[in-house]
Protein backbone atom coordinates (compact mmCIF):
# COMPACT_ATOMS: atom_id res chain seq x y z
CA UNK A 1 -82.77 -152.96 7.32
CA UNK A 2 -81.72 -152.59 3.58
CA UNK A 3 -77.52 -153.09 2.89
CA UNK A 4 -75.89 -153.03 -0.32
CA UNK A 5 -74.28 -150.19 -1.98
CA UNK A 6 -76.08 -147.02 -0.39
CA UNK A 7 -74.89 -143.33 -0.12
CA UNK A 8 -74.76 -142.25 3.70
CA UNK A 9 -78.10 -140.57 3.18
CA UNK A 10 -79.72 -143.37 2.09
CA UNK A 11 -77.90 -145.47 5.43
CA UNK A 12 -79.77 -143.13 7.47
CA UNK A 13 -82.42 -143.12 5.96
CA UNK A 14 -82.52 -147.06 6.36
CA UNK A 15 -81.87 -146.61 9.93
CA UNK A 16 -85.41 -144.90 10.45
CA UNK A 17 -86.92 -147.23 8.76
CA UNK A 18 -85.96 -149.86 10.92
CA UNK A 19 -86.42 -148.17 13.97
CA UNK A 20 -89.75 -146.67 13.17
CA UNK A 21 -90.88 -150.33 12.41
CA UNK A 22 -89.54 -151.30 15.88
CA UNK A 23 -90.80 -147.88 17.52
CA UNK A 24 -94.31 -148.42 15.99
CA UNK A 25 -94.48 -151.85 17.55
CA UNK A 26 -93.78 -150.75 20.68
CA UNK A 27 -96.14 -149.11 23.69
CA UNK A 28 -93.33 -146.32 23.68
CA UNK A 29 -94.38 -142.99 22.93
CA UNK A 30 -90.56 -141.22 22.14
CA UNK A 31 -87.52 -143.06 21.09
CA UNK A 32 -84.18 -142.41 19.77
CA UNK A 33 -82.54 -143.89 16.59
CA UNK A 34 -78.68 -143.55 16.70
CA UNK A 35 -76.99 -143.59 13.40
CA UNK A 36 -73.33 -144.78 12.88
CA UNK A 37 -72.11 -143.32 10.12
CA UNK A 38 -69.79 -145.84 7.38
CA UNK A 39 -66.82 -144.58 5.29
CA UNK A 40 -67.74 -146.96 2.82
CA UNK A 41 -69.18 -146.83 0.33
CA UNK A 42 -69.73 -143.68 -0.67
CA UNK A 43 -70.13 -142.47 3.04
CA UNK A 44 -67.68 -140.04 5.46
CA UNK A 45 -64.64 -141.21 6.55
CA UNK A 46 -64.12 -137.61 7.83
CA UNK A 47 -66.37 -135.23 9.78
CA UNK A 48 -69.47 -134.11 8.09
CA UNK A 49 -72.11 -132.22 8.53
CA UNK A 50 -76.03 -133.24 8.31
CA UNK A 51 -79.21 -131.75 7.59
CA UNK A 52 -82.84 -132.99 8.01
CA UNK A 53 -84.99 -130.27 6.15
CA UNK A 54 -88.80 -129.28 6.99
CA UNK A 55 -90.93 -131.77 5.12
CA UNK A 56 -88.25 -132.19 2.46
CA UNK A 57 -84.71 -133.72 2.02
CA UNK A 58 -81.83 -135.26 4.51
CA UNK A 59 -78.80 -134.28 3.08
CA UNK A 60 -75.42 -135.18 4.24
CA UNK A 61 -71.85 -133.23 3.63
CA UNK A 62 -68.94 -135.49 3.62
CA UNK A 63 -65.66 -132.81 4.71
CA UNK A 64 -62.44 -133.06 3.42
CA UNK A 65 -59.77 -134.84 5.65
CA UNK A 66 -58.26 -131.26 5.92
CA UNK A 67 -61.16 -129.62 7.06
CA UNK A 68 -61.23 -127.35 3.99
CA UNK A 69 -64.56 -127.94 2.47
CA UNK A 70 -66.99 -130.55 1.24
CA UNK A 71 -65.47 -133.54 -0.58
CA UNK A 72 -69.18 -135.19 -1.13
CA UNK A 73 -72.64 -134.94 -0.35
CA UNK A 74 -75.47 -137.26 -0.76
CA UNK A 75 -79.54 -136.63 -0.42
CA UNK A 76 -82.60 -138.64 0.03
CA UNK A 77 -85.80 -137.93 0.43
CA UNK A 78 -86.57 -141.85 1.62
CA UNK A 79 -87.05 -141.25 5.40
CA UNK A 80 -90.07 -139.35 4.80
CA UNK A 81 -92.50 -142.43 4.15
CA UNK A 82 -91.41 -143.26 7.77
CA UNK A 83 -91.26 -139.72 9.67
CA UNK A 84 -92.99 -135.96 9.16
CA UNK A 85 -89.86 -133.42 9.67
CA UNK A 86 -91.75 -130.59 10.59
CA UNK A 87 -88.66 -128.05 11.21
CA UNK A 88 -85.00 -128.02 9.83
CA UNK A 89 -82.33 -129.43 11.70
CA UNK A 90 -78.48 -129.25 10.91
CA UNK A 91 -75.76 -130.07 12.93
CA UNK A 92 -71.54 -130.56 12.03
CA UNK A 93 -70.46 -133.72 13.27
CA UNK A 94 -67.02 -135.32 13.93
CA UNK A 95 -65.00 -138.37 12.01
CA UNK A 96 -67.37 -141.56 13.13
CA UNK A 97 -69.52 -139.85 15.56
CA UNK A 98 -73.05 -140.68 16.05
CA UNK A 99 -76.15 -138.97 14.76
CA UNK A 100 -78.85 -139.57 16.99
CA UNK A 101 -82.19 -138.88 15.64
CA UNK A 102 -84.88 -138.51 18.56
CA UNK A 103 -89.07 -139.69 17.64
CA UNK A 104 -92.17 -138.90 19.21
CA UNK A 105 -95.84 -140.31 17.89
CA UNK A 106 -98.58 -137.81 17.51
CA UNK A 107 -101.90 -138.10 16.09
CA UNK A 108 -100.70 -141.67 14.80
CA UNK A 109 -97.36 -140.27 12.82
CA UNK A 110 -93.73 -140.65 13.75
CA UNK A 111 -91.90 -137.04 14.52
CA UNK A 112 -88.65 -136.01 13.85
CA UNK A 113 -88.34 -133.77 17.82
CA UNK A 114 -84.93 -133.29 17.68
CA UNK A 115 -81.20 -134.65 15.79
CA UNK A 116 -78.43 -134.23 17.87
């Protein structure tokens, strides 16, 4: 997995990479990456809310400690040379809590099924 200074789309992104190259290796046919989100840097400390869209960006919504809007966001476009996204998923999600993105292979690609 790539480190460094990385937004916390990019982290996620980085996170499918890594697990599709494990998934890929593997006699599995579904699998579940589960992303830990990191305050720092540029990441949520607070809850946010994330967003895988059909065959196009992951975009994530860093929330004010208040609750009262967005303080950042950050998009990437990265995890799709690892995974089709063939439907939109969104989903609000608390101060540190997991995202976990769930994989299926079909006709030798790696599909987004579900992010809960």
């Amino acid at each position: 997995m790539l480190t460094g200074c990385s937004d916390g789309a990019t982290r996620i992104a980085y996170d499918i990479e890594s697990g599709v190259a494990a998934f890929r290796r593997s006699e599995a046919k579904t699998t579940s990456i589960r992303h830990i989100p990191e305050a720092r840097p540029d990441g949520c400390a607070d809850a946010y809310t994330v967003q895988f869209s059909a065959s196009s960006a992951l975009v994530i919504w860093c929330k004010k400690p208040d609750g009262s809007g967005v303080q950042s966001s950050h998009t990437t476009t990265y995890h799709l040379r690892f995974v089709d996204v063939p439907q939109t998923f969104k989903l609000d999600k608390g101060a540190g809590e997991p995202t976990i993105i769930d994989l299926a292979k079909e006709n030798g690609r790696v599909v987004v099924t579900a992010v809960r």
